[in-house]
Protein backbone atom coordinates (compact mmCIF):
# COMPACT_ATOMS: atom_id res chain seq x y z
CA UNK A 1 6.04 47.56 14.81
CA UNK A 2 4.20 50.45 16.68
CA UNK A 3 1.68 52.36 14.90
CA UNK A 4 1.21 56.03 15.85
CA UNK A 5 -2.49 57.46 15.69
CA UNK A 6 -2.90 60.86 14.98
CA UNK A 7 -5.27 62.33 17.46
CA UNK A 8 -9.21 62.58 16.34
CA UNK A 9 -8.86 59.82 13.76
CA UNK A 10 -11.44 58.44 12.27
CA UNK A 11 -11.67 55.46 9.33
CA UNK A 12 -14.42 53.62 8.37
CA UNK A 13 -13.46 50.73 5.63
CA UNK A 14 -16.94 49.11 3.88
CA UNK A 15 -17.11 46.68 0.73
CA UNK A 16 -19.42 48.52 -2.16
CA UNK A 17 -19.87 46.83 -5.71
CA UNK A 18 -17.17 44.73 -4.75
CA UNK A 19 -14.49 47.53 -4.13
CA UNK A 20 -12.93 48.40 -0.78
CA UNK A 21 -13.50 51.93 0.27
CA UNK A 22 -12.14 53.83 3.06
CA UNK A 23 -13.65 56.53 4.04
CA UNK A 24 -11.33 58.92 6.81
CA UNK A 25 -10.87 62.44 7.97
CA UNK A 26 -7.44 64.35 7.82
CA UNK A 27 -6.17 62.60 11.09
CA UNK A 28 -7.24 59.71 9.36
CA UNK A 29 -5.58 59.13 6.44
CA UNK A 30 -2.54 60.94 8.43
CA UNK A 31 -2.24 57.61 10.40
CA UNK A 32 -2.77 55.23 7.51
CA UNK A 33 -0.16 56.97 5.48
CA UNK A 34 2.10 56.60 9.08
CA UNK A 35 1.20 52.63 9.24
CA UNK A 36 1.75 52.26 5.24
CA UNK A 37 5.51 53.85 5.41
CA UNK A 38 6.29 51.65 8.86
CA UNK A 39 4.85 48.59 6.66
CA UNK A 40 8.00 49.25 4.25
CA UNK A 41 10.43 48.58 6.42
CA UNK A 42 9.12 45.41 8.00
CA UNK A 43 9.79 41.47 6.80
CA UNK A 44 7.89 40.45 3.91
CA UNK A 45 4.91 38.71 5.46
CA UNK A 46 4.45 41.76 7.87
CA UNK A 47 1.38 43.14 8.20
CA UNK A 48 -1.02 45.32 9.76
CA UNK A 49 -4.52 44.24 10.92
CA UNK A 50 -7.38 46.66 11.40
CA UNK A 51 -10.98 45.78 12.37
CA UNK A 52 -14.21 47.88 14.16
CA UNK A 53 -12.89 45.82 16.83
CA UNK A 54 -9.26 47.38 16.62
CA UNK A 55 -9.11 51.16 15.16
CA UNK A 56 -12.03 51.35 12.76
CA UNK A 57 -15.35 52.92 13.04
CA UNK A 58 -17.96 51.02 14.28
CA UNK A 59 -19.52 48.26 10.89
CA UNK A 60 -16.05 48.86 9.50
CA UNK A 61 -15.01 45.55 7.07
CA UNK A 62 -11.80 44.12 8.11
CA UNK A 63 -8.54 45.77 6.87
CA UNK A 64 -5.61 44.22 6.02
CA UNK A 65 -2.52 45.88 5.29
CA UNK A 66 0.46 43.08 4.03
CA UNK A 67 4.01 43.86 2.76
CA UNK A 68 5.06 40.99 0.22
């Protein structure tokens, strides 16, 4: 699957009260809504795997985006 990145993103994903919040600009959520309707199409057990490591902001929690 390839994942196309709108240019300037930026998404930060942090655990608060228990809830995952992610936190992007325009670009942003642009690309996650691009990676969510690729997702669709793929194999149940698909998925997409985003980390500070991979994508996120630096102290971005782990993301993990799974089609079942």
């Amino acid at each position: 699957m390839e994942l196309n990145w709108t240019d300037g993103f930026e998404i930060k994903v942090r655990i608060e009260n228990g809830a995952a919040v992610i936190s992007a600009n325009r670009e942003g959520l642009l690309s996650l809504a691009d990676h969510l309707k690729n997702l669709a199409e793929e194999l149940p057990g698909s998925h997409i795997h985003l980390d500070a490591y991979n994508s996120l902001e630096e102290g971005s929690s782990e993301l993990i985006l799974e089609i079942i």
